[in-house]
Protein backbone atom coordinates (compact mmCIF):
# COMPACT_ATOMS: atom_id res chain seq x y z
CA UNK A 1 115.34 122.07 121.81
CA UNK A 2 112.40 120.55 123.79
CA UNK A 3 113.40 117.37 124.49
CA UNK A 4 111.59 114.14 122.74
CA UNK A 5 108.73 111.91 125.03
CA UNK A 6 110.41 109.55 123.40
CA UNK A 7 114.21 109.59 124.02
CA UNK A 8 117.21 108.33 122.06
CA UNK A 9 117.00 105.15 120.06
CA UNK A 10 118.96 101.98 121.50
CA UNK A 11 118.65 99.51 117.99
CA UNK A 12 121.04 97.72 117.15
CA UNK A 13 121.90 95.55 113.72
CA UNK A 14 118.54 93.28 113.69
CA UNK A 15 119.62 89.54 112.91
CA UNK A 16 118.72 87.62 110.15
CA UNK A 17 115.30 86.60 111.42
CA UNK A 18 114.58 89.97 111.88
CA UNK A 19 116.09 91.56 108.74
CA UNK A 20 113.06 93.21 108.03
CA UNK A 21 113.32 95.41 111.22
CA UNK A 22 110.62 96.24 113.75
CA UNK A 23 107.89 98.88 114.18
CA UNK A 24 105.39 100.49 116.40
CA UNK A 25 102.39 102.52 114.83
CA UNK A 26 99.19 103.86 115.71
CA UNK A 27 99.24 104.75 119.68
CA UNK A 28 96.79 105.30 121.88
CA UNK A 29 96.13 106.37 126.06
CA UNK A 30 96.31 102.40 126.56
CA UNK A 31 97.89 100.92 123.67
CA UNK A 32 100.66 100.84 120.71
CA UNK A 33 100.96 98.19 117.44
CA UNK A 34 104.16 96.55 117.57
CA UNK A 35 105.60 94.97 114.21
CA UNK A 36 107.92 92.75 112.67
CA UNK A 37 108.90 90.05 110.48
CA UNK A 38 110.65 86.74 110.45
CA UNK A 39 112.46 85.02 107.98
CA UNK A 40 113.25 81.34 109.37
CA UNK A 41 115.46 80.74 106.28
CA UNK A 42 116.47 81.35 102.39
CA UNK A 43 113.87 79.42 101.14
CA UNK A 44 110.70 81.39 103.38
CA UNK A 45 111.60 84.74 102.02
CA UNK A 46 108.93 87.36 101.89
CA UNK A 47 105.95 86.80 98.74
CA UNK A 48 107.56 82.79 98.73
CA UNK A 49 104.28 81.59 100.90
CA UNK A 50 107.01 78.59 102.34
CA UNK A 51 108.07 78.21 105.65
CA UNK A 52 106.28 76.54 108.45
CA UNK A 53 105.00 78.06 111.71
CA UNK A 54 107.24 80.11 113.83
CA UNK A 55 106.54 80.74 117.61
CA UNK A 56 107.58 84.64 118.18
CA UNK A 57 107.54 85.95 121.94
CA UNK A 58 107.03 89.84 122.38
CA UNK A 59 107.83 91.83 125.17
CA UNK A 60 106.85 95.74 125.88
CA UNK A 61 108.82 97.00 129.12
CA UNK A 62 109.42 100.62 131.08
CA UNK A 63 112.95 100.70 129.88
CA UNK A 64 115.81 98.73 127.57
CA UNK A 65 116.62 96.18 130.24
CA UNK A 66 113.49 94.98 130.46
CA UNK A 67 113.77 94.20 134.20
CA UNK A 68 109.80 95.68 134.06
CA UNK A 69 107.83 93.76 131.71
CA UNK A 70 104.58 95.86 131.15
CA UNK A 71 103.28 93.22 128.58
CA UNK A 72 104.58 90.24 126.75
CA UNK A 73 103.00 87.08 124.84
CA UNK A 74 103.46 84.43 122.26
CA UNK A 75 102.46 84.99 118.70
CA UNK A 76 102.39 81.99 115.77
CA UNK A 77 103.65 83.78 112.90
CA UNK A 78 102.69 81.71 109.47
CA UNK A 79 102.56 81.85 105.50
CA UNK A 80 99.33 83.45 105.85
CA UNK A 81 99.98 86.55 106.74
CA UNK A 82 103.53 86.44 104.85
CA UNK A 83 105.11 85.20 108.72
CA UNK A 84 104.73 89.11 109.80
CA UNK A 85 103.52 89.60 113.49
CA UNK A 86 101.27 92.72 114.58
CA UNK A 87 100.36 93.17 117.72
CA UNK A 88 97.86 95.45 119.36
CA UNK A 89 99.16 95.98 122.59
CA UNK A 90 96.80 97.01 125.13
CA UNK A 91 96.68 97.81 129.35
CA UNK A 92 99.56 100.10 129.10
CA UNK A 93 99.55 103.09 130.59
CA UNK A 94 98.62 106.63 129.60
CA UNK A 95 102.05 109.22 128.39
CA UNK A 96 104.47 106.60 128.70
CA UNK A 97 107.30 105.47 127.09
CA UNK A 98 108.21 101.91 126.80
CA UNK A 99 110.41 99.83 124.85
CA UNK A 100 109.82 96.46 122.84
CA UNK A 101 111.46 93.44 121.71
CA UNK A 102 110.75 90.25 119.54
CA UNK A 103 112.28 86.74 120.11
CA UNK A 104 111.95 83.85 117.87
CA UNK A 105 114.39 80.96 116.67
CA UNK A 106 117.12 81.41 119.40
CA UNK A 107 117.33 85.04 118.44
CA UNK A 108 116.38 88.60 119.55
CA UNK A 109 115.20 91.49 117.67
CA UNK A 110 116.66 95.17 118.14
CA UNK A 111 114.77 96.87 120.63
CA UNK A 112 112.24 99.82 119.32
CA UNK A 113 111.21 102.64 121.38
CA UNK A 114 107.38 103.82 121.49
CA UNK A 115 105.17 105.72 123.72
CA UNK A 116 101.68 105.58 124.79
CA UNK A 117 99.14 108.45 123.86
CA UNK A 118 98.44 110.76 126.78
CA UNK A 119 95.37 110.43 128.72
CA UNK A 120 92.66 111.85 127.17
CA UNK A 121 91.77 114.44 130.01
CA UNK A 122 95.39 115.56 130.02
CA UNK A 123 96.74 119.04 128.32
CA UNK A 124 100.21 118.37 126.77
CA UNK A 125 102.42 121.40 126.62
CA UNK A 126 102.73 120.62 122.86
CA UNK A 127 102.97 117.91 119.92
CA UNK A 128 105.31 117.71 117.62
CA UNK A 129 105.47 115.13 114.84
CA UNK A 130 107.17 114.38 111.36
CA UNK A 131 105.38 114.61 108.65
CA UNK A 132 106.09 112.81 105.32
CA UNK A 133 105.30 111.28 102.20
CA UNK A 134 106.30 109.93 98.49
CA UNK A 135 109.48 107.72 98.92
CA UNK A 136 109.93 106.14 95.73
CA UNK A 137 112.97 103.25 96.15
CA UNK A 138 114.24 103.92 92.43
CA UNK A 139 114.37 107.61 92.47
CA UNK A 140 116.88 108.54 95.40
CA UNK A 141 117.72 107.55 99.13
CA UNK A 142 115.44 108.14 101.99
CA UNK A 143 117.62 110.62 103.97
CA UNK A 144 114.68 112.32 105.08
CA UNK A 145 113.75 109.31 107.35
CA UNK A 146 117.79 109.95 108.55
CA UNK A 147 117.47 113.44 109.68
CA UNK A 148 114.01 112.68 111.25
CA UNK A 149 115.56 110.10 113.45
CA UNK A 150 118.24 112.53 114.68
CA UNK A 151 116.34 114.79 115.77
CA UNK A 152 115.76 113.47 119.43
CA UNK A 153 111.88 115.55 120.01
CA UNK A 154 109.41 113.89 117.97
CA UNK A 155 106.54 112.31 119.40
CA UNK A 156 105.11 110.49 116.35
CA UNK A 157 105.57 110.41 112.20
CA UNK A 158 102.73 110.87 110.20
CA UNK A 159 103.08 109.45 106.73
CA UNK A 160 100.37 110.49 104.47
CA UNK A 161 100.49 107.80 102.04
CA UNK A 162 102.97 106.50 98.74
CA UNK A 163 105.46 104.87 101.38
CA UNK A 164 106.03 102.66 98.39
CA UNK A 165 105.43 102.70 94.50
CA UNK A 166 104.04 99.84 92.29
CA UNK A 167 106.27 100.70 89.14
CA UNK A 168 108.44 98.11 87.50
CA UNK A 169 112.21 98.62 87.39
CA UNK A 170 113.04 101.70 85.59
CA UNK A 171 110.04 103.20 84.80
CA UNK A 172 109.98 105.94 87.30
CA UNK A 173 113.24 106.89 88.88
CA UNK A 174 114.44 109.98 90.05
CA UNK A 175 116.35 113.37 87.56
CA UNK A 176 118.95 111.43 86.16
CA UNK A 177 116.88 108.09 86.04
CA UNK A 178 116.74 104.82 88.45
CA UNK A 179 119.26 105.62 91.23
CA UNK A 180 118.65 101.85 92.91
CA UNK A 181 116.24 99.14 90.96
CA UNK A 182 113.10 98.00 92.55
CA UNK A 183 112.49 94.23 93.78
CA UNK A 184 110.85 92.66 91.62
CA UNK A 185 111.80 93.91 88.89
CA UNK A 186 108.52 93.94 87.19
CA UNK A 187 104.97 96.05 88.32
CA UNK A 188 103.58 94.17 91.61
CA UNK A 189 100.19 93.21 90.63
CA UNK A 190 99.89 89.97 92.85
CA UNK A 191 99.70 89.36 96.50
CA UNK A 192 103.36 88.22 96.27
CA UNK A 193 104.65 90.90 94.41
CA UNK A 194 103.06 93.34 96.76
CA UNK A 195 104.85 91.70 100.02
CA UNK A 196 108.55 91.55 98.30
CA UNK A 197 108.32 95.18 97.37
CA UNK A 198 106.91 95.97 100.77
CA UNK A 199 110.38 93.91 102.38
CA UNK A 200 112.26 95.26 100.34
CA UNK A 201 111.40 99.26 101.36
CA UNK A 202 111.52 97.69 105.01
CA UNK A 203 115.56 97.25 104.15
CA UNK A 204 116.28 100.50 103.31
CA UNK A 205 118.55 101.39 107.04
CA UNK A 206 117.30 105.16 107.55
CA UNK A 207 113.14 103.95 107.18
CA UNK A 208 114.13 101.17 109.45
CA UNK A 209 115.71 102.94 112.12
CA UNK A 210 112.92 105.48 112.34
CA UNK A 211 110.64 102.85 112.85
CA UNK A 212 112.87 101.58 115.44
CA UNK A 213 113.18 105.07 117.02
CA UNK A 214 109.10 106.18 116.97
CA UNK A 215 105.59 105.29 116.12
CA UNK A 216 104.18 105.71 112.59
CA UNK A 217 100.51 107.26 112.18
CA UNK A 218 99.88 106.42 108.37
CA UNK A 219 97.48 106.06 105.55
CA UNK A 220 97.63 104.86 102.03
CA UNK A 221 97.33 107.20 99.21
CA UNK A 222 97.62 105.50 95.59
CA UNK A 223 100.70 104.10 94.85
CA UNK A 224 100.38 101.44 97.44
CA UNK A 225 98.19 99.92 95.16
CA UNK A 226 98.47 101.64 91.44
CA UNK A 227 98.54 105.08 90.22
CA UNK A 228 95.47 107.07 90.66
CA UNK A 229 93.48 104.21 91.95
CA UNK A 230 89.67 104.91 92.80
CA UNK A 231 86.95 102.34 93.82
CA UNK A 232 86.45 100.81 90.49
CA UNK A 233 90.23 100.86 89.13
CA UNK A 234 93.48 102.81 88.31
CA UNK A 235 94.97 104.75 85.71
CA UNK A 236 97.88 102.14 85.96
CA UNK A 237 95.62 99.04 86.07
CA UNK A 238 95.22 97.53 82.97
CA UNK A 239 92.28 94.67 83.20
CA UNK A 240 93.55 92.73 79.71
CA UNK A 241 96.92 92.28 80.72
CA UNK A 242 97.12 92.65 85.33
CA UNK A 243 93.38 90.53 85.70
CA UNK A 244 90.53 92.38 88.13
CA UNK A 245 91.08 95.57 89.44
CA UNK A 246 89.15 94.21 92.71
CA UNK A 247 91.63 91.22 93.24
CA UNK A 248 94.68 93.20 92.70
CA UNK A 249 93.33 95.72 95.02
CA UNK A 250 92.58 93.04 98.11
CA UNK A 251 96.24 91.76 97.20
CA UNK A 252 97.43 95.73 98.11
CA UNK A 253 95.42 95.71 100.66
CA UNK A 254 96.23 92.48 102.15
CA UNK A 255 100.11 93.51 101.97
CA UNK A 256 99.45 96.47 103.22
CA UNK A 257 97.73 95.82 106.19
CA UNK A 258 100.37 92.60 107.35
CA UNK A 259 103.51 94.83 106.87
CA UNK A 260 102.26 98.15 108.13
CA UNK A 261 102.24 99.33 111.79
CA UNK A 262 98.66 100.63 111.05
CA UNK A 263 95.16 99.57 112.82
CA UNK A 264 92.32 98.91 110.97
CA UNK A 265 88.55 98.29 111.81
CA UNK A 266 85.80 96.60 110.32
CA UNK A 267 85.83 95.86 106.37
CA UNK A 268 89.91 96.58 106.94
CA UNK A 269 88.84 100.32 106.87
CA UNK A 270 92.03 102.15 107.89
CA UNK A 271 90.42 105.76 108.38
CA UNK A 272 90.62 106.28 112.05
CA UNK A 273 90.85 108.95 114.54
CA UNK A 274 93.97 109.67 117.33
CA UNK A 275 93.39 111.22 119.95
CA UNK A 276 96.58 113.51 122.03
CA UNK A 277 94.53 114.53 125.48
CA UNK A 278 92.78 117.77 124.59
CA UNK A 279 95.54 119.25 122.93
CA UNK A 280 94.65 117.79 119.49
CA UNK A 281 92.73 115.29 117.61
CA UNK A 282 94.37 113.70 114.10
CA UNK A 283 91.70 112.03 111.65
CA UNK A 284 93.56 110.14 109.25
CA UNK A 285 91.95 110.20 105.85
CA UNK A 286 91.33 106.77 103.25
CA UNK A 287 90.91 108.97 100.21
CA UNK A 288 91.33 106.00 97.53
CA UNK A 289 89.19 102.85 98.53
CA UNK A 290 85.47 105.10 98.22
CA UNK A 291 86.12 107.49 95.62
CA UNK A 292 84.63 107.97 92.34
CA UNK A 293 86.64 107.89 88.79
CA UNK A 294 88.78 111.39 88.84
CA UNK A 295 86.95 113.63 85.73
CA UNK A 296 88.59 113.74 82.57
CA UNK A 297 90.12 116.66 81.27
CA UNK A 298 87.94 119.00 78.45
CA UNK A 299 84.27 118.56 78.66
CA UNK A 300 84.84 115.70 81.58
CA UNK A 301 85.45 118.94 83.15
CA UNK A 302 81.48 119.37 83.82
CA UNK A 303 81.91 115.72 86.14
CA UNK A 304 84.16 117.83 89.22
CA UNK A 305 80.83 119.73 90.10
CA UNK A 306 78.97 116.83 89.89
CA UNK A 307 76.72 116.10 93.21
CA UNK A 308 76.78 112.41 92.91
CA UNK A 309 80.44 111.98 92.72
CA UNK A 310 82.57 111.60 95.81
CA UNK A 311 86.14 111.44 96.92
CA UNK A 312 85.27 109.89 100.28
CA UNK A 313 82.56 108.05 100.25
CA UNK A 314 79.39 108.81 102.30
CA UNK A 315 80.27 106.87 105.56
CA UNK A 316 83.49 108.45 105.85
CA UNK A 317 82.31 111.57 105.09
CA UNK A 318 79.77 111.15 107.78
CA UNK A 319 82.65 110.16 110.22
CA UNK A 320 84.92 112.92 109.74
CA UNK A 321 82.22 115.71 109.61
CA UNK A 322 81.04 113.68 113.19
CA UNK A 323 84.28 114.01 114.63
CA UNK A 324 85.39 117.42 113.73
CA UNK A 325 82.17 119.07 115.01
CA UNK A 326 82.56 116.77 118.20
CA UNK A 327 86.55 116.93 118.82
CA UNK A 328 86.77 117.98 122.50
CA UNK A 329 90.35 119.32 121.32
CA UNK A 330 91.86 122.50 120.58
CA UNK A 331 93.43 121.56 117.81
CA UNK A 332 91.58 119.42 114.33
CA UNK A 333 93.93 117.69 112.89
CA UNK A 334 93.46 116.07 109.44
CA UNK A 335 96.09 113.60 108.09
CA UNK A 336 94.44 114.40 104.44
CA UNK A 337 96.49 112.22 101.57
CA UNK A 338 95.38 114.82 98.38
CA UNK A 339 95.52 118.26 98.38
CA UNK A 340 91.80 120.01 99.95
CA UNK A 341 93.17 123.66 99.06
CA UNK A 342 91.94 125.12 95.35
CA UNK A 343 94.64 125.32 93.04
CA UNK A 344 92.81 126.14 89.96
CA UNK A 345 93.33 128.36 87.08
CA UNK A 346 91.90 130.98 87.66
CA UNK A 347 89.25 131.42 90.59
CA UNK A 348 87.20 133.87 88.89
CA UNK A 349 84.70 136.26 90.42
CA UNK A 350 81.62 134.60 90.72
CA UNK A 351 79.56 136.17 87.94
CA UNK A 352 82.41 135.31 85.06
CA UNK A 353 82.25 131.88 86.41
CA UNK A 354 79.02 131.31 85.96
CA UNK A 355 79.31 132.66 82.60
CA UNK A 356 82.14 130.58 81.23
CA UNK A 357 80.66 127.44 83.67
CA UNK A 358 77.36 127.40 81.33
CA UNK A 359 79.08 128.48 77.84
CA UNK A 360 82.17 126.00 77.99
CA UNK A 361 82.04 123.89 81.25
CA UNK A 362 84.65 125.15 83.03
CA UNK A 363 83.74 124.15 86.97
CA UNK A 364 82.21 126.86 89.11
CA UNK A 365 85.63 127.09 91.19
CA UNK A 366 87.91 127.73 87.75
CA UNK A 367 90.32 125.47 85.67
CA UNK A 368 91.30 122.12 88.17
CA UNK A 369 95.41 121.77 87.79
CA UNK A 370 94.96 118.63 89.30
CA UNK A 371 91.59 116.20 89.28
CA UNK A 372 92.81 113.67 91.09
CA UNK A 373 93.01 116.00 94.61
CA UNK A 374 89.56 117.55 96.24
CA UNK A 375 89.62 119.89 93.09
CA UNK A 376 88.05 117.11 91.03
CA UNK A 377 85.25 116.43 93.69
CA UNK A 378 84.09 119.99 94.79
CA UNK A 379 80.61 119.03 96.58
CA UNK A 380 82.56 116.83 98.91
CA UNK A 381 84.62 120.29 99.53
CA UNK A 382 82.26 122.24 99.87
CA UNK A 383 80.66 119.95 102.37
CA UNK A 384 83.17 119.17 104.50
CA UNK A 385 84.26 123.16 104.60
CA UNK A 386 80.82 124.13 105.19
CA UNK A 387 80.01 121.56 108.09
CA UNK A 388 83.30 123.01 109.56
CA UNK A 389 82.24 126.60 109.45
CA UNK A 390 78.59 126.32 109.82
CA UNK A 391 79.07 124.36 113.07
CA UNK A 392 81.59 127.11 114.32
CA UNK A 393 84.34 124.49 114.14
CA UNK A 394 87.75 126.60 114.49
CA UNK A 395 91.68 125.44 114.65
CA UNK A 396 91.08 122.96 111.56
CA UNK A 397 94.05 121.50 110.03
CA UNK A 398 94.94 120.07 106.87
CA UNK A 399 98.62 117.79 106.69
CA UNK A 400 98.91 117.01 102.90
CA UNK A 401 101.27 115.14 100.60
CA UNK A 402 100.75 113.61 97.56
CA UNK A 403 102.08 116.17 95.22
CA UNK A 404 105.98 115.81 95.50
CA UNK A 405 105.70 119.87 96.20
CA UNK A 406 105.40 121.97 99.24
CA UNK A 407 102.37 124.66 99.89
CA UNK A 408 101.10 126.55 102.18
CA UNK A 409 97.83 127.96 101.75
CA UNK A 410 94.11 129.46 103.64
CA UNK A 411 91.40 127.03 102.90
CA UNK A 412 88.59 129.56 102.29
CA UNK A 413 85.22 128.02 101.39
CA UNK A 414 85.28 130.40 98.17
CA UNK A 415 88.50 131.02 96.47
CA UNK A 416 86.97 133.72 94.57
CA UNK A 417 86.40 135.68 97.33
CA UNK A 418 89.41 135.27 99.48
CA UNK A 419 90.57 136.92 101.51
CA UNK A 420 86.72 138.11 102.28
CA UNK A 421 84.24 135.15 103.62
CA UNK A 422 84.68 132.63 105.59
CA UNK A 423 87.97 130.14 106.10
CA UNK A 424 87.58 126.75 107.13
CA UNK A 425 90.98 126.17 108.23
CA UNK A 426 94.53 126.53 107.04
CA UNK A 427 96.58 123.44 105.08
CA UNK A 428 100.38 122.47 105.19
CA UNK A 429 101.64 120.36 101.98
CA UNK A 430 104.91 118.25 102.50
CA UNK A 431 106.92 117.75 99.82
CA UNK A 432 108.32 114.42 98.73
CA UNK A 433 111.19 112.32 101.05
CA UNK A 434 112.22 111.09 97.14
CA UNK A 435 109.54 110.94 94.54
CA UNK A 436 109.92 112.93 91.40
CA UNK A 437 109.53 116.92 91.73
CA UNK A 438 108.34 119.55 89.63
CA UNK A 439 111.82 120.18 88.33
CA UNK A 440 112.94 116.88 88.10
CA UNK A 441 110.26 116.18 85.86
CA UNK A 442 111.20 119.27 83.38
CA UNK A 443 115.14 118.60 84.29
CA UNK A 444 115.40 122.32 85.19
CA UNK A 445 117.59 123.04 87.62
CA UNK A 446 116.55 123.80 91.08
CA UNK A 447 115.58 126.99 91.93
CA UNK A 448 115.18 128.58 87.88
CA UNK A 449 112.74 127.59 86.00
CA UNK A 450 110.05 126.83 88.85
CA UNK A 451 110.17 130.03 90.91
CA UNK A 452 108.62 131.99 88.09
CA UNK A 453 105.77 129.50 87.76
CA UNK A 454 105.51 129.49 91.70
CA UNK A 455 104.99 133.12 91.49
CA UNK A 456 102.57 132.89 88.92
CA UNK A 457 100.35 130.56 90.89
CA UNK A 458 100.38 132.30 93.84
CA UNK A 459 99.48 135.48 92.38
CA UNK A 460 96.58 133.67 90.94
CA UNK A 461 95.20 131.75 94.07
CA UNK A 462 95.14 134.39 96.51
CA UNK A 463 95.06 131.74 99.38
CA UNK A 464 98.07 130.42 98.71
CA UNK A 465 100.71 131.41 100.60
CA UNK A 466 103.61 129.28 99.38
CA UNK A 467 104.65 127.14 96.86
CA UNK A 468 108.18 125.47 96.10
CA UNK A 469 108.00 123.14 93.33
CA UNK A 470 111.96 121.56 93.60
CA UNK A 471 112.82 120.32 96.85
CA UNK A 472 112.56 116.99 98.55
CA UNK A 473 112.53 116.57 102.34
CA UNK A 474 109.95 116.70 104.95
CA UNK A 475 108.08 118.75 107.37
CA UNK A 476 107.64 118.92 111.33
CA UNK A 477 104.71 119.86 112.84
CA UNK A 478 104.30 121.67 116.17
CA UNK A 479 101.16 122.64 118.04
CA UNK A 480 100.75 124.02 121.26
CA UNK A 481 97.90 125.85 123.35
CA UNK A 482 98.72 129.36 120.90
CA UNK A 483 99.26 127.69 117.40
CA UNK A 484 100.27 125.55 115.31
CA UNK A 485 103.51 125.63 113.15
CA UNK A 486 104.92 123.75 109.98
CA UNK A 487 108.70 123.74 109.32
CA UNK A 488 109.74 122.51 105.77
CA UNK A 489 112.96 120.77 105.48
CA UNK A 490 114.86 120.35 102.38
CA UNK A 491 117.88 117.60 101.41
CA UNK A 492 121.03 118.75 99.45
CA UNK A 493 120.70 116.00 97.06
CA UNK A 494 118.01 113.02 97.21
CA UNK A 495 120.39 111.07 95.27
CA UNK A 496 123.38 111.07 97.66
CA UNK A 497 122.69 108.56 100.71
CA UNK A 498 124.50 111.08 102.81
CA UNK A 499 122.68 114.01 101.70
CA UNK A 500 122.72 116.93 103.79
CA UNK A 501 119.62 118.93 105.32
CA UNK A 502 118.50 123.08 105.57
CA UNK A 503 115.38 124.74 106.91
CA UNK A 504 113.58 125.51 103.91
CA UNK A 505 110.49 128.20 104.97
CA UNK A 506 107.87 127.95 108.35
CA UNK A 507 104.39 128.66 108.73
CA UNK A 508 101.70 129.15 111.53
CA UNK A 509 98.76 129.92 112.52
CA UNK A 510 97.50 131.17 115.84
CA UNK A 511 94.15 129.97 117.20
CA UNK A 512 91.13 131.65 115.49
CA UNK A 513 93.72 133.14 112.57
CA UNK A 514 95.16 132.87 109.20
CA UNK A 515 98.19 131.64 107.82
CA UNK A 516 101.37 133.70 109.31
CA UNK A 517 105.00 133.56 107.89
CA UNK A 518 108.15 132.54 110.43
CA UNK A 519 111.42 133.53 110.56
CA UNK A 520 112.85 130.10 112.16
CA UNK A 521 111.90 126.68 112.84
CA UNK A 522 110.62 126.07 116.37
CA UNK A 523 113.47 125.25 118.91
C-alpha cells in the first residue's frame, strides 16, 4: 500500500471546549482551513446565541510537538458566528504536512493532521482521495468515515454534499426505521436549528476523527438545506407553515458556512476550483443555490428540454466550462453533487424520439428516472459536454453522489448513439455512507430484488456500466499519469456501529479511453 502524504492520526479525546472536534478543509500550494468549536459552558451550547467572547489561539506546526511553529494567531470566537473559529491559513509551504492545534479557556484541542497542496508546477506520482456522500444521523452509523480513517494513504476526502439531513425525528430513518433520533427533534428551519443539527453530526466519533486525520474538499447538495431545494424553494419547504424560502435558505447557508471546513468567495459562493500540481484539477460543483424548479412529471416533462432553464446558473456555467478548457492538468476532475450521466427510459434512436417528443412530450433524450439530476436540465448537458468535446478537452471526470446508489457509466454526448459518437468523459457514482438505498426503501433484501432491475437498466442505457442499488459505503479514488480508478466499498450492516467492510467492484479509465472493469482495488 502506497503510503499516505499524510501519516497516522495522533487525536486524542477533545475536551469539553472542544467537544465538537476540529477540522481542516479545502487545501491549497500555500494554505489549509483549520476548524473548530468552543463551548465555554452548559448554558452557550451550539443554536443558544449565549456566551460571551472567547479568545482561541491556533497553532499549525511541521510535526505533533510543535517545537516548529509554521503559523499561529489569536482568534475572538463569539455568538455570531455560533463561537466556531475558521481559519484560512496561509504562507505555508507547498506538499507539506503539518499538524494543528486550538487553545482556549486553559485547555487544548486534539491535534489534527493536514497537508498543503503540492506546488502547482509539480507532477505527483498519484492522488488518491475518499469519496463520499449521504450520511443521514437517524438511518445508521457512519462506519464509512471509520474505515476511511484506517486506511493510512489518503490525501484528501471529497464529500459531495447531504453531510447532514433537515428531517425531523423519525421521519426518515434507515430499513428498520430511526436507528438514533436527530437533535432537535423537529425539521431545522431556523438559523438555530440548523447549527444544533450541524453539532450534533460533528459528535458522531468516526466523522470526527476523519476530520482529525485529513482535509475535507466538500459541497452542499440539498439536504443541507431541504429536500430538492432550487433557487426559489424546496419540495420540503412549506412557505404557510416554515416562513420564506429565502430566509430559511441564508439560515442553511449561514450554518453551513461557520461549521464547515469549506472556503467560500464572494456572495458566499462555495463553487471553487483545487488545484494538485499538474496531475489533476477538482472543480467542485454548487448545483442547488442557481438552479431552476426540477420539471414535473407528465406533460412538465416538455420543461427538461427547455433552453431557458438551468441547473447551474450562467456564471457558474461560464466558470466551469473556463476552467475545464483551461486546466493545465492531466486529469479534470469534477466534484459534481447530481448525477450528469443519462439514466432515462429508454434512449431511443433519434428518429422515434422525435416522433414520440412531438406526439406526447417525452424529452428528446427518453423518459428522465430522475428530474432532479442533469436529466431534468438537458441544455445545460449538452453544453457543458459539448464545450468539453468541441474544445478537445480529454481525461474529464465526473465524482457523483446524491443517489444513495453506486454507477459507473460513459458520459457520451448522445445516449442514443453510444457506443458510436463522441464521449465527454467517464462518471463514478458513490453510494451512500448511511442514507436510505434502493432496497431499503422496498425492504427487499440485499442482493434479490434489485439485481434484476440493475440488469434491466443497464441493458437499457448502453453507457452504463454498473449499477448496485443496495449497498452503503464509499469509494476511493486514484489517479495517476496512466488513469484513473474508482474502488467501491461496501459495509456489512449500516446499522451496526462496528460494521464490517468488503471491496465491492473497481473501475478505470486510461487516458484518452472508456470505462474499463478491475479485478482489485489499487494497492
Amino acid at each position: 500500500m502506497s503510503a499516505s502524504l499524510f501519516g497516522s492520526s495522533t487525536a486524542h479525546a477533545q475536551s469539553p471546549v472542544f467537544r465538537h472536534g476540529i477540522a481542516s478543509g479545502d487545501p491549497l500550494p500555500s494554505g489549509v482551513i483549520i476548524w473548530t468549536r468552543v463551548t465555554q459552558s452548559e448554558d452557550a451550547l451550539p443554536g443558544s446565541g449565549a456566551g460571551g467572547p472567547v479568545a482561541v489561539r491556533w497553532e499549525v506546526a511541521a510535526d505533533d510537538s510543535f517545537a516548529s511553529i509554521a503559523a499561529s494567531g489569536t482568534h475572538t470566537a463569539t455568538a455570531d458566528s455560533d463561537h466556531t473559529v475558521k481559519i484560512d491559513v496561509s504562507g505555508l509551504a507547498a506538499g507539506r504536512e503539518y499538524c494543528y492545534r486550538f487553545t482556549a479557556l486553559g485547555q487544548t484541542s486534539a491535534v489534527g493532521r493536514t497537508h498543503t497542496a503540492p506546488d502547482p508546477s509539480a507532477t505527483p506520482d498519484r492522488l488518491r482521495l475518499g469519496v463520499v456522500s449521504c450520511a443521514n444521523w437517524e438511518a445508521g452509523y457512519f462506519s464509512a468515515y471509520r474505515h476511511l480513517a484506517a486506511r493510512g494513504d489518503l490525501d484528501a476526502i471529497v464529500h459531495l454534499g447531504d453531510y447532514l439531513y433537515e428531517y425531523q425525528r423519525g421521519e426518515y430513518g434507515g430499513r428498520n426505521g430511526t436507528v438514533r433520533p436527530h437533535e432537535p427533534a423537529h425539521e431545522i428551519v431556523s438559523l438555530a436549528d440548523y447549527r444544533i443539527r450541524h453539532a450534533q453530526y460533528k459528535t458522531d466519533p468516526d466523522l470526527a476523527d476523519l476530520h482529525t486525520r485529513l482535509p475535507f474538499i466538500c459541497t452542499w447538495d440539498d439536504h443541507e438545506s431541504a429536500d430538492n431545494a432550487w433557487t426559489g424553494g424546496a419540495e420540503n419547504h412549506q412557505p404557510d407553515t416554515e416562513g420564506d424560502w429565502q430566509s430559511r435558505r441564508a439560515a442553511a447557508l449561514q450554518a453551513y458556512l461557520e461549521w464547515m471546513p469549506v472556503r467560500s468567495g464572494a456572495d458566499s459562493r462555495i463553487y471553487r476550483r483545487l488545484r494538485f500540481g499538474t496531475l489533476a484539477e477538482l472543480s467542485m460543483l454548487d448545483l442547488r443555490s442557481y438552479r431552476d424548479q426540477q420539471a414535473k412529471s407528465g406533460t412538465g416533462w416538455r420543461q427538461v428540454d427547455n433552453p431557458d432553464r438551468t441547473i447551474t446558473g450562467k456564471a457558474q456555467m461560464d466558470w466551469l466550462s473556463a476552467g475545464l478548457e483551461s486546466a493545465p492538468v492531466s486529469w479534470k476532475l469534477i466534484g459534481n453533487p447530481v448525477m450528469i450521466a443519462p439514466l432515462v427510459f429508454p434512449p431511443l434512436e433519434p428518429a422515434t424520439t422525435k416522433a414520440l417528443t412531438e406526439l406526447i412530450g417525452i424529452p428528446q433524450s427518453g423518459i428522465p428516472a430522475n428530474v432532479d439530476q442533469w436529466d431534468g436540465y438537458t441544455t445545460d448537458r449538452q453544453h457543458l459536454l459539448r464545450t468539453i468535446t468541441d474544445g478537445n478537452v480529454s481525461d474529464v471526470v465526473f465524482l457523483t453522489g446524491d443517489i444513495h446508489t453506486s454507477w459507473a457509466a460513459d458520459v457520451p454526448v448522445d445516449a442514443a448513439a453510444y457506443p458510436a459518437g463522441q464521449q465527454a468523459g467517464v462518471e463514478f457514482v458513490i453510494p451512500s455512507v448511511s442514507s436510505q438505498s434502493m432496497g431499503d426503501m422496498t425492504k427487499t433484501p440485499p442482493r434479490t430484488a434489485s439485481v434484476a432491475a440493475e440488469t434491466a437498466i443497464v441493458g437499457v442505457n448502453r453507457h452504463l456500466h454498473y449499477a448496485e442499488l443496495d449497498s452503503h459505503g464509499y469509494g476511493v479514488l486514484h489517479v495517476d499519469a496512466d488513469q484513473a480508478q474508482m474502488d467501491w466499498f461496501y459495509l456489512t450492516d449500516v446499522a451496526d456501529p462496528n460494521s464490517g467492510v468488503r471491496h465491492g467492484i473497481s473501475f478505470a479509465v486510461r487516458r484518452g479511453g472508456r470505462l474499463e472493469p478491475r479485478n482489485a482495488p489499487m494497492a
